[in-house]
C-alpha atoms as a PDB file:
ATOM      1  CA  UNK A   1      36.449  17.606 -33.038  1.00  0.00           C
ATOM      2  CA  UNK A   2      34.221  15.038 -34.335  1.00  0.00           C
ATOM      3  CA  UNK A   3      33.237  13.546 -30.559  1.00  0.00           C
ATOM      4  CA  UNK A   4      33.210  17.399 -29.720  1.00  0.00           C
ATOM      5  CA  UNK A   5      30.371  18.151 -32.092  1.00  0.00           C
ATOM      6  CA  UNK A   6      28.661  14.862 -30.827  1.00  0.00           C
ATOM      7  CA  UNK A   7      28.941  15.664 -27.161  1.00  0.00           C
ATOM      8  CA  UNK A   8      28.161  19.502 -27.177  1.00  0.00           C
ATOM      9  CA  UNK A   9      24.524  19.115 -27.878  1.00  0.00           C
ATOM     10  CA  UNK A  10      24.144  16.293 -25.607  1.00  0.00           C
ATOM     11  CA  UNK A  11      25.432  18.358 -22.240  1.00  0.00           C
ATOM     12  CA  UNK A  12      23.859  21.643 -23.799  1.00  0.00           C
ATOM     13  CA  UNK A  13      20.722  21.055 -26.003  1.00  0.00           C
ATOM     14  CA  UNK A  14      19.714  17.399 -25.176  1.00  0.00           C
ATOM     15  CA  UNK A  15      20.533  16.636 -21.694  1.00  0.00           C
ATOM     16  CA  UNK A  16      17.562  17.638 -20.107  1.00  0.00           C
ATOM     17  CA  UNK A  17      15.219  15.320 -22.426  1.00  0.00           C
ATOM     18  CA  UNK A  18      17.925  12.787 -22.085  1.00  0.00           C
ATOM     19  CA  UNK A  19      19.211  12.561 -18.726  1.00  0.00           C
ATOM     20  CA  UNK A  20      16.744  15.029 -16.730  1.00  0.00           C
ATOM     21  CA  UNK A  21      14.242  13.310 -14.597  1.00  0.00           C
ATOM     22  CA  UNK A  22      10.811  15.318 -14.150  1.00  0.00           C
ATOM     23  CA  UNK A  23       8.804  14.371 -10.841  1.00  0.00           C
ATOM     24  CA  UNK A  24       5.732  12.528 -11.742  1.00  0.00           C
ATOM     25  CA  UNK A  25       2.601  13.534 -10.130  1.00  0.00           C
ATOM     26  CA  UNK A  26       0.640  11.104  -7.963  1.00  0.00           C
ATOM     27  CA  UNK A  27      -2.654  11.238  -6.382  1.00  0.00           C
ATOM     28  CA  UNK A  28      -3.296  10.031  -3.140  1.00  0.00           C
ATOM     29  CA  UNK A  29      -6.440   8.313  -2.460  1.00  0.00           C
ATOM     30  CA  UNK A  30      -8.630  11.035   0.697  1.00  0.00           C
ATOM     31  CA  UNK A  31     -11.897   9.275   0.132  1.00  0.00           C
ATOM     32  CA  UNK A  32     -11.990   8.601   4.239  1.00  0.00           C
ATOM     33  CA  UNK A  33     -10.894  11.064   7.048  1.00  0.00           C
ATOM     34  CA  UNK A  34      -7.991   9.059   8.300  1.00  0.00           C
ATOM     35  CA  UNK A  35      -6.935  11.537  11.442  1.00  0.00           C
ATOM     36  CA  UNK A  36     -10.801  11.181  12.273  1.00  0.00           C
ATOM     37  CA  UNK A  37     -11.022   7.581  11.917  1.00  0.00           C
ATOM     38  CA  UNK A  38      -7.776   7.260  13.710  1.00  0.00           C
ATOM     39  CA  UNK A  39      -8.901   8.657  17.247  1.00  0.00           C
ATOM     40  CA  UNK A  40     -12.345   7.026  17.152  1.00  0.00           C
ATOM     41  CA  UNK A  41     -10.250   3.262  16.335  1.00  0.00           C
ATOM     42  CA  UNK A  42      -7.664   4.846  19.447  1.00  0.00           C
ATOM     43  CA  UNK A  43     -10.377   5.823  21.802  1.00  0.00           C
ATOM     44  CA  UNK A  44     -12.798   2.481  21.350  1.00  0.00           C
ATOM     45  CA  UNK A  45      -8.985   0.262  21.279  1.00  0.00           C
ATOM     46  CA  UNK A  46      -7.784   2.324  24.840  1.00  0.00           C
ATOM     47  CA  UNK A  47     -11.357   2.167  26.332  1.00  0.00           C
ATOM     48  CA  UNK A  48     -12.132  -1.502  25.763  1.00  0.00           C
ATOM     49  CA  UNK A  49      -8.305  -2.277  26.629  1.00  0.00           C
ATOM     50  CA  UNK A  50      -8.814  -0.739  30.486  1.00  0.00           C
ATOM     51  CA  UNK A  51      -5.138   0.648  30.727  1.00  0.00           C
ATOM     52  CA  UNK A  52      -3.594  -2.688  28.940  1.00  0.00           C
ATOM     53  CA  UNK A  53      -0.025  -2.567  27.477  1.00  0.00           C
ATOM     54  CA  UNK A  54       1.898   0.443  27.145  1.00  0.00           C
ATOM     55  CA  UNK A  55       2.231   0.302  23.231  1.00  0.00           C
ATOM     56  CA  UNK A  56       0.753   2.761  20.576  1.00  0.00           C
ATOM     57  CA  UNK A  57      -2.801   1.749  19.958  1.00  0.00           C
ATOM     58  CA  UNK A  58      -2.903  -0.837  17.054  1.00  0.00           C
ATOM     59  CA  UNK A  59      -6.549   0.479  15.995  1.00  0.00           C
ATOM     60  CA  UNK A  60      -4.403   3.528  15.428  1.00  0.00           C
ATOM     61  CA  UNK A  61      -2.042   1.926  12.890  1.00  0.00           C
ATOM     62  CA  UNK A  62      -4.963   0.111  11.658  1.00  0.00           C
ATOM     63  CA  UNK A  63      -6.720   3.856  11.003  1.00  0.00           C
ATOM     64  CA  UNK A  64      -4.008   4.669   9.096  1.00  0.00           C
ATOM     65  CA  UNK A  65      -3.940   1.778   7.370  1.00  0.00           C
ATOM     66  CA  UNK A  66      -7.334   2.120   5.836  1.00  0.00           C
ATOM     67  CA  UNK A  67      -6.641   5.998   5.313  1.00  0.00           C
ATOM     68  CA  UNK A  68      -4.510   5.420   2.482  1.00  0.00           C
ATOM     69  CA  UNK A  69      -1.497   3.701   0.801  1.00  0.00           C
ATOM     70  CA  UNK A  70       0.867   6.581   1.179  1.00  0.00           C
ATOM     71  CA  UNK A  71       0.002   8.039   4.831  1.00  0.00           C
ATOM     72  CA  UNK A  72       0.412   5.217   7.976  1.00  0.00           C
ATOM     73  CA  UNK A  73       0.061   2.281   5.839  1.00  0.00           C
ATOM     74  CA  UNK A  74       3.279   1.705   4.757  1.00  0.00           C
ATOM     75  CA  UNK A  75       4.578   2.911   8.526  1.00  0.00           C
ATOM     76  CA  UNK A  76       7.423   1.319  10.327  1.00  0.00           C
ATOM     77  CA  UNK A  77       5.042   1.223  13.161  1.00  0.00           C
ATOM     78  CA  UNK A  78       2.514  -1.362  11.545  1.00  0.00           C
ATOM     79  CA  UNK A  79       4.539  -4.489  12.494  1.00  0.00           C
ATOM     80  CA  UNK A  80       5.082  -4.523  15.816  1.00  0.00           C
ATOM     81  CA  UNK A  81       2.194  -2.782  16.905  1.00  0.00           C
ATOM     82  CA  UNK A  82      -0.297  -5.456  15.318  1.00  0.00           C
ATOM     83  CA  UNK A  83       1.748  -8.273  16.796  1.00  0.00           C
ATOM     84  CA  UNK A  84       0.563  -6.709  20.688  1.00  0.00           C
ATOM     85  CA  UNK A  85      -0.640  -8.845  23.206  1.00  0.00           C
ATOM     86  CA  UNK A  86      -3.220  -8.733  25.811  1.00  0.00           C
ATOM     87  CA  UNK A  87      -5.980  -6.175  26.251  1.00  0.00           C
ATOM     88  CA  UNK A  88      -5.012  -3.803  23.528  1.00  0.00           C
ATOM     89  CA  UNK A  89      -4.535  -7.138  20.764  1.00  0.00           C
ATOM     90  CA  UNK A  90      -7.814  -7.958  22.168  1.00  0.00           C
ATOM     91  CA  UNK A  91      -9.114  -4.369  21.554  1.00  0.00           C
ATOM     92  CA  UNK A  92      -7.667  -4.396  18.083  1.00  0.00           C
ATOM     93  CA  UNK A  93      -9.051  -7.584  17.034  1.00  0.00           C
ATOM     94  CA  UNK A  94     -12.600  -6.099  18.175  1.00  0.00           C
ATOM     95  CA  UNK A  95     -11.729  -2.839  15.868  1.00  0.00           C
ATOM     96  CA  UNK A  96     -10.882  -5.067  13.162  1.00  0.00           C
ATOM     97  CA  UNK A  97     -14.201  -7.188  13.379  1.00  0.00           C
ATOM     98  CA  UNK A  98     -16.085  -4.423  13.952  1.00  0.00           C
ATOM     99  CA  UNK A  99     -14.352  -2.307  10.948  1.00  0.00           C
ATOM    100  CA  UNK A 100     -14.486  -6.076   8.922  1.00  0.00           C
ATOM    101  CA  UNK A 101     -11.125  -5.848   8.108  1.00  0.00           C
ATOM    102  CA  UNK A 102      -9.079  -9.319   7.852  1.00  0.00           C
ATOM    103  CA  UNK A 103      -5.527 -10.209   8.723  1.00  0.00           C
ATOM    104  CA  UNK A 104      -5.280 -11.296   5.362  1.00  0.00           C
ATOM    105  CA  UNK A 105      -6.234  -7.970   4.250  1.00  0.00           C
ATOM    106  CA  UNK A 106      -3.563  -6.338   6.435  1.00  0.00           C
ATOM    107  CA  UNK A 107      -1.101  -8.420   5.492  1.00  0.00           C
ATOM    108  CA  UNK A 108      -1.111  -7.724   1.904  1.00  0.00           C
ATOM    109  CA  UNK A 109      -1.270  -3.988   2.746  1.00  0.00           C
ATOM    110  CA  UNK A 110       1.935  -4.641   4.721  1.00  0.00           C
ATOM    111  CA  UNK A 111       3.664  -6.599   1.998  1.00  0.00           C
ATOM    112  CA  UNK A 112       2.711  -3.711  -0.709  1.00  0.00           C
ATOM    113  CA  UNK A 113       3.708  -1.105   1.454  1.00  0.00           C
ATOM    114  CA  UNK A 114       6.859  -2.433   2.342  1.00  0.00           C
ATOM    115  CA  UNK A 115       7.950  -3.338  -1.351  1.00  0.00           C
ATOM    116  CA  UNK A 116       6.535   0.706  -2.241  1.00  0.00           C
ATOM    117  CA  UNK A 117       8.921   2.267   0.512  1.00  0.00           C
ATOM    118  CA  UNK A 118      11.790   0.559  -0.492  1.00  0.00           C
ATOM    119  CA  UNK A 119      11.431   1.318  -4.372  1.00  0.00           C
ATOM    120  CA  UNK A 120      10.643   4.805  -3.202  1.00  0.00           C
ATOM    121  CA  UNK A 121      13.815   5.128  -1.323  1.00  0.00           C
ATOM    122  CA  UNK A 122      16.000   3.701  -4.380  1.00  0.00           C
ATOM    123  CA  UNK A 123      14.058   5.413  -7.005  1.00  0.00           C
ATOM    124  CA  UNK A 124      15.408   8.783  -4.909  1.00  0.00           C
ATOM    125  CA  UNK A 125      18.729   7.318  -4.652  1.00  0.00           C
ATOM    126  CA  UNK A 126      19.083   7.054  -8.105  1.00  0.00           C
ATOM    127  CA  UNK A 127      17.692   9.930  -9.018  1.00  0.00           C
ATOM    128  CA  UNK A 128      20.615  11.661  -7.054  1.00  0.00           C
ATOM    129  CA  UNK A 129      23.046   9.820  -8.247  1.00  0.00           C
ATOM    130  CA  UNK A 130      21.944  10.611 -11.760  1.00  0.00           C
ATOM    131  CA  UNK A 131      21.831  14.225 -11.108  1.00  0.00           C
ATOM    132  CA  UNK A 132      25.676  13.950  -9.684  1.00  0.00           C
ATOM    133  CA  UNK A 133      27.119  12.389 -12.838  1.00  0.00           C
ATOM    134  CA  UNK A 134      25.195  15.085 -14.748  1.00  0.00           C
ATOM    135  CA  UNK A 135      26.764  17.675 -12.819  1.00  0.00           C
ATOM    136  CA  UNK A 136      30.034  15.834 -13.503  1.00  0.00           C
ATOM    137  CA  UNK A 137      29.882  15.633 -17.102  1.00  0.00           C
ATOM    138  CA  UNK A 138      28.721  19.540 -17.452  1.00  0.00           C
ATOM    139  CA  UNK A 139      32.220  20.101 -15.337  1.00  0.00           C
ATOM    140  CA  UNK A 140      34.233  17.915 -17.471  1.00  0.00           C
ATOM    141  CA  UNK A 141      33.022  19.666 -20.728  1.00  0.00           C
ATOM    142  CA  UNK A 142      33.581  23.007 -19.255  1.00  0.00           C
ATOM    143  CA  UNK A 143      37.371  21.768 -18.347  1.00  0.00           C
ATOM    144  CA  UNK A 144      37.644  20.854 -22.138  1.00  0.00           C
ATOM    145  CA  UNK A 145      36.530  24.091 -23.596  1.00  0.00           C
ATOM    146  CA  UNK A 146      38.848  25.740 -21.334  1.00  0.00           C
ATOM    147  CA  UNK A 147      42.041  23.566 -22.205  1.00  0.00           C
ATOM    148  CA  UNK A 148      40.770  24.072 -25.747  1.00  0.00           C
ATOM    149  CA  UNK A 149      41.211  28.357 -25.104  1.00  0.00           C
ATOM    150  CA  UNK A 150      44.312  27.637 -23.268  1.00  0.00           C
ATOM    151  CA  UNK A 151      45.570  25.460 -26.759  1.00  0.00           C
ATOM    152  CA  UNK A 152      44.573  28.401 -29.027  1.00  0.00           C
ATOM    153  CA  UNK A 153      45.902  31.002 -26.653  1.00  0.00           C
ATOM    154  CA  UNK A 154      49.185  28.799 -26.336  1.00  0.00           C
ATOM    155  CA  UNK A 155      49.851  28.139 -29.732  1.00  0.00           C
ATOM    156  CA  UNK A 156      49.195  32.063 -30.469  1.00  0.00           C
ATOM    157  CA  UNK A 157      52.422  32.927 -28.591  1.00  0.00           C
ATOM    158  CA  UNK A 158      54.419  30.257 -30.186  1.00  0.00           C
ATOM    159  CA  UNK A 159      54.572  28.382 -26.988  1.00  0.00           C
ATOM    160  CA  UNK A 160      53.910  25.216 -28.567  1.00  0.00           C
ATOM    161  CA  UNK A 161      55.060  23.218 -25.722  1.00  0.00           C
ATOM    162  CA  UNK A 162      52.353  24.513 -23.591  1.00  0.00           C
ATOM    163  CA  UNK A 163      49.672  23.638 -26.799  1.00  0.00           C
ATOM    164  CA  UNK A 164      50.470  20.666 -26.518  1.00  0.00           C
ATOM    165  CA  UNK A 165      50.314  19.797 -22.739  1.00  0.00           C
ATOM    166  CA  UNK A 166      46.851  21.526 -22.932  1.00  0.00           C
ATOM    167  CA  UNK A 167      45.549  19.494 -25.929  1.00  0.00           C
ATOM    168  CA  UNK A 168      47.024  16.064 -23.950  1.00  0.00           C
ATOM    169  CA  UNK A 169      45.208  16.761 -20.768  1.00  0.00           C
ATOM    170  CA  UNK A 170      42.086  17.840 -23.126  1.00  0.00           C
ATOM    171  CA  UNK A 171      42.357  14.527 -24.492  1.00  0.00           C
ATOM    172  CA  UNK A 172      42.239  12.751 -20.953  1.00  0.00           C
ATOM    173  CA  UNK A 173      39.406  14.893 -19.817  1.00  0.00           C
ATOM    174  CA  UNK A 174      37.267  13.973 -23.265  1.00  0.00           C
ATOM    175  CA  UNK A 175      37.871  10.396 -21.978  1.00  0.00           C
ATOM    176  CA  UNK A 176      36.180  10.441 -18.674  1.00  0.00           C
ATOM    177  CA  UNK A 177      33.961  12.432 -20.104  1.00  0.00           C
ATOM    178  CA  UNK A 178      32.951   9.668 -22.216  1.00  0.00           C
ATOM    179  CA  UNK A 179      32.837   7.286 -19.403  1.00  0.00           C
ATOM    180  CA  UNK A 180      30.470   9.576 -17.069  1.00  0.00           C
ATOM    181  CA  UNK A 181      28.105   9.730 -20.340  1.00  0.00           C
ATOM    182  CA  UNK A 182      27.988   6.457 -20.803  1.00  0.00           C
ATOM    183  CA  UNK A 183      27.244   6.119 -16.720  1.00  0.00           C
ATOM    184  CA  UNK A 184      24.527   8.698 -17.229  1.00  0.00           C
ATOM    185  CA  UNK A 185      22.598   6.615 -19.751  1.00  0.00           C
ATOM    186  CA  UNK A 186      23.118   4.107 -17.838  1.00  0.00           C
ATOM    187  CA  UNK A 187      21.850   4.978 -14.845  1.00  0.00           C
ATOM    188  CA  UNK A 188      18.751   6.937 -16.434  1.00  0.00           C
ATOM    189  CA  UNK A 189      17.578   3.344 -18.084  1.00  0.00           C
ATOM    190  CA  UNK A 190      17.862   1.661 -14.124  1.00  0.00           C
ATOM    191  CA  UNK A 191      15.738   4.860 -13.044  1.00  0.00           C
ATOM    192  CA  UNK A 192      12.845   4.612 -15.784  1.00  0.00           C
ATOM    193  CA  UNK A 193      12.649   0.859 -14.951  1.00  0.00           C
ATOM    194  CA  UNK A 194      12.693   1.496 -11.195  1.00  0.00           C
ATOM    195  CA  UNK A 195       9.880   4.423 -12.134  1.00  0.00           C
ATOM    196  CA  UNK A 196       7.796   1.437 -13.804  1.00  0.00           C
ATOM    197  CA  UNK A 197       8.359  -0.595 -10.785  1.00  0.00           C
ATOM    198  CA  UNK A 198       7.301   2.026  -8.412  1.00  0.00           C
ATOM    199  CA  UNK A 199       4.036   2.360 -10.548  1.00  0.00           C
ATOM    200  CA  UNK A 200       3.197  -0.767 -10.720  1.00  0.00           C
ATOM    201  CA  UNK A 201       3.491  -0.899  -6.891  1.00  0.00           C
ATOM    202  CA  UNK A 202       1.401   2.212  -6.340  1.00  0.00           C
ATOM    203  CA  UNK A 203      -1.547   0.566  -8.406  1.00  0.00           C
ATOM    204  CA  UNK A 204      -1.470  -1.934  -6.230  1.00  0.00           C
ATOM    205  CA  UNK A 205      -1.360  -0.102  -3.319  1.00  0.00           C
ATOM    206  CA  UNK A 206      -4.550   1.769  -4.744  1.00  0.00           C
ATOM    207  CA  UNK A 207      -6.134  -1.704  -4.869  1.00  0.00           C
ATOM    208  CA  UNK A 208      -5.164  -2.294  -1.314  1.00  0.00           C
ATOM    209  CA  UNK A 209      -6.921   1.291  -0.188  1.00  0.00           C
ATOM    210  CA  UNK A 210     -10.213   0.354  -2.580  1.00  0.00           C
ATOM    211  CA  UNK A 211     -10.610  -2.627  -0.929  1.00  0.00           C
ATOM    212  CA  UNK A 212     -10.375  -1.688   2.629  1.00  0.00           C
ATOM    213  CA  UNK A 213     -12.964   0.890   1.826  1.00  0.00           C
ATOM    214  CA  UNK A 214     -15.391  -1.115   0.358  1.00  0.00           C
ATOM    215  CA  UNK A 215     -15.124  -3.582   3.291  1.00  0.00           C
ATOM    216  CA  UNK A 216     -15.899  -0.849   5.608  1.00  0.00           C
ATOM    217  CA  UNK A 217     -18.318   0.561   4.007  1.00  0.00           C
ATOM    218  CA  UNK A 218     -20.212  -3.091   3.205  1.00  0.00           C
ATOM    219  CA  UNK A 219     -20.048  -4.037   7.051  1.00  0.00           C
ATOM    220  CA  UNK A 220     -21.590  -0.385   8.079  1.00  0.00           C
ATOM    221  CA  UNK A 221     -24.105  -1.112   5.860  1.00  0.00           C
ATOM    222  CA  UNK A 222     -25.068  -4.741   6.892  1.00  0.00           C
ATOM    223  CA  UNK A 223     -24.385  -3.389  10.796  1.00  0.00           C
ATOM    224  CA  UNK A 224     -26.907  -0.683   9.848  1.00  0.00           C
ATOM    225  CA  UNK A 225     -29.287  -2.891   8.416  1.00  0.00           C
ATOM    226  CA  UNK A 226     -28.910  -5.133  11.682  1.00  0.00           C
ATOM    227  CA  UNK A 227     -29.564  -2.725  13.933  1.00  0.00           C
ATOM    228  CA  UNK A 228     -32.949  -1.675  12.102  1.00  0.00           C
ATOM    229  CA  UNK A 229     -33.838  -5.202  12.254  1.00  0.00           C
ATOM    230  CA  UNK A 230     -33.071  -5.886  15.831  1.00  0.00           C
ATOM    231  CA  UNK A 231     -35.118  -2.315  16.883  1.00  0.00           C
ATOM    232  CA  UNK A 232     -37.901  -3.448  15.043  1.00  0.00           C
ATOM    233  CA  UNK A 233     -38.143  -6.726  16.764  1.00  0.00           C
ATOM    234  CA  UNK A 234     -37.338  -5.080  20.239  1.00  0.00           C
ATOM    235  CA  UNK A 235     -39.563  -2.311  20.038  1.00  0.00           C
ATOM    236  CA  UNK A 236     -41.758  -2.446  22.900  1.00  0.00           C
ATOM    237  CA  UNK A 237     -44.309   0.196  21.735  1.00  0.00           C
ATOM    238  CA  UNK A 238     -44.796  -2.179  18.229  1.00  0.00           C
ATOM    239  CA  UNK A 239     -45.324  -4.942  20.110  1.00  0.00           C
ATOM    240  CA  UNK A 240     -48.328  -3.355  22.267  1.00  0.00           C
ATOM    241  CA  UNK A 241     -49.527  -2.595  18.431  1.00  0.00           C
ATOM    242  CA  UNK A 242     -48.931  -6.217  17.797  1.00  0.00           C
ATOM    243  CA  UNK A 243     -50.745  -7.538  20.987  1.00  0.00           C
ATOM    244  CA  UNK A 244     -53.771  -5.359  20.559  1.00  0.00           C
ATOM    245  CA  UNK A 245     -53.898  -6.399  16.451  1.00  0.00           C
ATOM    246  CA  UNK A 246     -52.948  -3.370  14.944  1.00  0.00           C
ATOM    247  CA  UNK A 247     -49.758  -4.239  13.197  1.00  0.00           C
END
């Protein structure tokens, strides 16, 4: 009776603070328009490739890269499509120097998101498998209240056989019972330090996303500033000025 007393409020009053898992909430970075940026980086990659090979546009993967850590960055896709060849490589490497986006950069983006979809995908497995022993051990402590009724109710008609088969089996049941509790804790303490990994991760993929965008948005502004520069030296109408002295 003693376990009894320990286990009842652990299935019925504790469980949920002990073994229930609540979703965390995560914000996803939407500081650029990534389906936007996507077709512009497809249209210039497609254009300046003249019908090259047949593959998905890398400036497409590499729009979706830039978007975000949790839309196209962490994609399947990202791989093989950056290691095309030909006119479309060619056409992505323009993008890239154009957008002022590095391998380097890329590559760490790959190597985050990689590590972020796989902790993602056993973080979820866990999870599941958590919420199946819990299931398991709210069955098993059901089955012992009912072979404890079955006892009483035995033992009431003097069928004290019967009491005693039911308070046997009871025993057994309290046993695995024991076992899928001790699983339970178990497995919650290998999801809260897969949870921490997964943060971790997701900071870093936040990096990832900050840094693109300030690279982008540092070469649009020297690009800008270029282009001011190189219509103010090509200016034909400021050069008559110049020529007749009134600069």
């Amino acid at each position: 009776m003693r376990f009894r007393a320990l286990l009842v409020p652990l299935l019925f009053g504790q469980v949920s603070s002990a073994f229930i898992l609540r979703q965390k909430q995560t914000s996803y970075p939407s500081s650029l328009h990534v389906k936007d940026l996507e077709r512009d980086i497809e249209e210039r990659s497609r254009r300046n490739a003249k019908g090259g090979a047949g593959e998905v546009a890398a400036g497409a993967v590499l729009g979706g890269l830039i978007g975000g850590p949790f839309g196209a960055l962490f994609g399947a896709s990202i791989g093989s499509n950056l290691g095309a060849k030909g006119a479309l490589e060619r056409a992505r490497k323009e993008e890239m120097e154009r957008l002022g986006v590095t391998e380097e950069m890329l590559q760490s983006a790959r190597d985050v998101g990689v590590a972020l979809e796989r902790s993602l995908e056993g973080l979820k497995a866990t999870r599941e498998s958590l919420e199946t022993q819990q299931s398991n051990a709210r069955r098993l402590d059901a089955k012992i209240e009912e072979l404890y009724d079955k006892a009483k109710s035995a033992l009431s008609s003097g069928d004290e056989d019967a009491a005693k088969r039911f308070l046997l089996e009871r025993t057994s049941v309290q046993d695995k019972l024991k076992r899928v509790l001790t699983q339970c804790a178990e497995e919650k303490r290998r999801y809260e330090q897969m949870e921490s990994n997964v943060s971790i991760l997701e900071e870093k993929a936040m990096e990832v996303n900050t840094l693109l965008q300030r690279t982008i948005g540092a070469k649009a502004i020297v690009d800008t500033g270029n282009l001011g520069l190189s219509l103010s030296k090509e200016d034909p109408l400021l050069q008559k000025f110049r020529d007749l002295g009134l600069d």
